[in-house]
C-alpha atoms as a PDB file:
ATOM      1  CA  UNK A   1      17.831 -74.341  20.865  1.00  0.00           C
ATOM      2  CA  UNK A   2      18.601 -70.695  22.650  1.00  0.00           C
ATOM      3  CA  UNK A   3      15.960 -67.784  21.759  1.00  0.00           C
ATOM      4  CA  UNK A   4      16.145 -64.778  22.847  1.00  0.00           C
ATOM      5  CA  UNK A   5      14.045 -61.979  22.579  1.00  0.00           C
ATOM      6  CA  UNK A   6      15.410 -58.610  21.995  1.00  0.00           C
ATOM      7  CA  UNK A   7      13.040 -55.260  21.817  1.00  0.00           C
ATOM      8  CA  UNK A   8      13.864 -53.055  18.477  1.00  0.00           C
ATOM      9  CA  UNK A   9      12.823 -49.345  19.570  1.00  0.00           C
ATOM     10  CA  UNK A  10      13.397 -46.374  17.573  1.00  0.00           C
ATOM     11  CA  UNK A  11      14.917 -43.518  18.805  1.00  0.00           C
ATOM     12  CA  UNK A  12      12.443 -40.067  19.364  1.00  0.00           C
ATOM     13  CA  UNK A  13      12.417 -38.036  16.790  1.00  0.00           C
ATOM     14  CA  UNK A  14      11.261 -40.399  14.628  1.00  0.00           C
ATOM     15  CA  UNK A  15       8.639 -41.510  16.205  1.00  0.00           C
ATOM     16  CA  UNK A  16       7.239 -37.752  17.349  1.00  0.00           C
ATOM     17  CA  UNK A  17       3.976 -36.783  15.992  1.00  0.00           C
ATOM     18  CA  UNK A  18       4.398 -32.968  14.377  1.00  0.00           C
ATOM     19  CA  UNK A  19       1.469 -31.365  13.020  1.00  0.00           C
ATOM     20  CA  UNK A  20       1.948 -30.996   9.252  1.00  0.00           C
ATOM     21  CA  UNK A  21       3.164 -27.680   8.214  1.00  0.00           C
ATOM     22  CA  UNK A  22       0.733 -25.734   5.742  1.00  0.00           C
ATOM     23  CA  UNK A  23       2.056 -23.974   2.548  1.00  0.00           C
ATOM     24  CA  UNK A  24       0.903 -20.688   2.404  1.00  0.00           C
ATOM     25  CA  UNK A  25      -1.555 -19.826  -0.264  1.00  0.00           C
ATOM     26  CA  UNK A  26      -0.962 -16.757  -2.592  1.00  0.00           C
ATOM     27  CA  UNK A  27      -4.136 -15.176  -3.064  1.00  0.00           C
ATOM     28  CA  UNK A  28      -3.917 -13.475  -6.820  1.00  0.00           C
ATOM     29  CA  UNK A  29      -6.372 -10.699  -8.859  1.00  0.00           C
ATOM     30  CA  UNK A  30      -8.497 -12.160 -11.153  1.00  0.00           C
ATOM     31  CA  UNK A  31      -7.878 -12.377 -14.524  1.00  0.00           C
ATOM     32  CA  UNK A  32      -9.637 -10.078 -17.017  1.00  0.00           C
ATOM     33  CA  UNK A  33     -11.473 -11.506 -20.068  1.00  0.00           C
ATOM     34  CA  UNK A  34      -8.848  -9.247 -21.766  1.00  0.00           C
ATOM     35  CA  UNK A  35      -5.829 -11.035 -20.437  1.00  0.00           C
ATOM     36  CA  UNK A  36      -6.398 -14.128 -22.020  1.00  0.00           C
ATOM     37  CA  UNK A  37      -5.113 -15.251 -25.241  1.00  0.00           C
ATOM     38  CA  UNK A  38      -7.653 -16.282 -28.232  1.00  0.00           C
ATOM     39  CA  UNK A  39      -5.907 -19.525 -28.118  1.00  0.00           C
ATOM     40  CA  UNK A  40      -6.660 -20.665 -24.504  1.00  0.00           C
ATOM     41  CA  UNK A  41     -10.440 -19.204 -25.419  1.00  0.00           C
ATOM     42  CA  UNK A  42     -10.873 -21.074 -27.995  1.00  0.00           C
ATOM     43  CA  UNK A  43      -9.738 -24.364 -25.813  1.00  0.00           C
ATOM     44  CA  UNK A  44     -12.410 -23.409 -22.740  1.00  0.00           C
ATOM     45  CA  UNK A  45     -15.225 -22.481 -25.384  1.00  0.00           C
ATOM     46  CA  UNK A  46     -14.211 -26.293 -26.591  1.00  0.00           C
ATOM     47  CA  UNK A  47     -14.703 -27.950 -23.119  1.00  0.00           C
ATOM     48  CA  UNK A  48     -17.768 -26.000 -22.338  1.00  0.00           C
ATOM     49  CA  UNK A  49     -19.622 -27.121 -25.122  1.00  0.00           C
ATOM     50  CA  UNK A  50     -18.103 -30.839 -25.172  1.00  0.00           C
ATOM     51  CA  UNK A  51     -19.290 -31.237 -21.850  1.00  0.00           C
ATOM     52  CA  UNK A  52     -22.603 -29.727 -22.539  1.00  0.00           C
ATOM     53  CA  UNK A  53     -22.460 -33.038 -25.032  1.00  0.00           C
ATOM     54  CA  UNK A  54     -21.479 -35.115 -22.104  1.00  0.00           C
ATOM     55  CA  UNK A  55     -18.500 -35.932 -24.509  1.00  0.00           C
ATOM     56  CA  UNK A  56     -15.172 -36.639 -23.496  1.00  0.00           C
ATOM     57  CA  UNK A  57     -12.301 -33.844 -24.202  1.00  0.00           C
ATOM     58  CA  UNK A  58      -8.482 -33.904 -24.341  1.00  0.00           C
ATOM     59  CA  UNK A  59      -6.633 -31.719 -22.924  1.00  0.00           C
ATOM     60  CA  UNK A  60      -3.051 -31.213 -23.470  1.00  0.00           C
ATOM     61  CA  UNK A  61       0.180 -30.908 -21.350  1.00  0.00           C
ATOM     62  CA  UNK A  62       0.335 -27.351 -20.193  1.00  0.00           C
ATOM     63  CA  UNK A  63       2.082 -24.342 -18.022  1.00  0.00           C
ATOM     64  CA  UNK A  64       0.206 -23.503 -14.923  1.00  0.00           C
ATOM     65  CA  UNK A  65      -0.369 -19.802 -15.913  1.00  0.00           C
ATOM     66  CA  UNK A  66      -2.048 -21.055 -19.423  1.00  0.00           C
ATOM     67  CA  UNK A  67      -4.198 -23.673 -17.100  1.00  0.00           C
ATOM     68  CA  UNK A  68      -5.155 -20.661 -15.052  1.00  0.00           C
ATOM     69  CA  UNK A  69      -6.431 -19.084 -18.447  1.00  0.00           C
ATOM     70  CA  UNK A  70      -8.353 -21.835 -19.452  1.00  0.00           C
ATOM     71  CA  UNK A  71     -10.399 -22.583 -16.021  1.00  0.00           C
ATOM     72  CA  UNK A  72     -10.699 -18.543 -16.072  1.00  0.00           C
ATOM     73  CA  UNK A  73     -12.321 -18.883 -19.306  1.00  0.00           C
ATOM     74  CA  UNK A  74     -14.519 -22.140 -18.095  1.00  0.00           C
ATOM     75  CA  UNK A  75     -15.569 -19.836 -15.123  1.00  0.00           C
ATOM     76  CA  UNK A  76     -16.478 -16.460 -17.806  1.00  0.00           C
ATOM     77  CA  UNK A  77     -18.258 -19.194 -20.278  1.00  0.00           C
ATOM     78  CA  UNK A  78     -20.753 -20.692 -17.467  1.00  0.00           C
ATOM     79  CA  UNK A  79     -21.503 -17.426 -16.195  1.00  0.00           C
ATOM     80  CA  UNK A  80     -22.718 -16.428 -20.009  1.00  0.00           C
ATOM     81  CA  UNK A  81     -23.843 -19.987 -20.780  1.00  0.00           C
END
């Protein structure tokens, strides 16, 4: 029975540590009250007062800019509610 022991290294590169690089944020105006369609309202006004219920809500598959308009509208209602 011959064993031999060989040493597996890998090379550099893929070993060297890099500090992660950071995407740079876009800082953006805030929307108006205006801006925001009656729609998207009508879904935070929904989710503000389910959660005042402590009751589950649904919310469906959207764009990021109509997402925007509905935690905009979250933000307007609990500064009113």
């Amino acid at each position: 029975m011959n064993t031999e022991a060989q040493i597996i290294a890998s090379s550099a590169p893929l070993v060297k540590s890099e500090t992660a690089k950071k995407h740079p944020r876009i800082v953006r105006e805030p929307l108006n009250s205006q801006d925001i369609t009656v729609p998207l309202k009508a879904l935070g006004r929904h989710i503000a007062k389910c959660q005042r219920k402590r009751q589950s809500v649904r919310v469906p598959a959207m764009r990021s800019s109509e997402l925007g308009q509905v935690l905009r509208t979250l933000e307007l209602k609990r500064a009113y509610a």
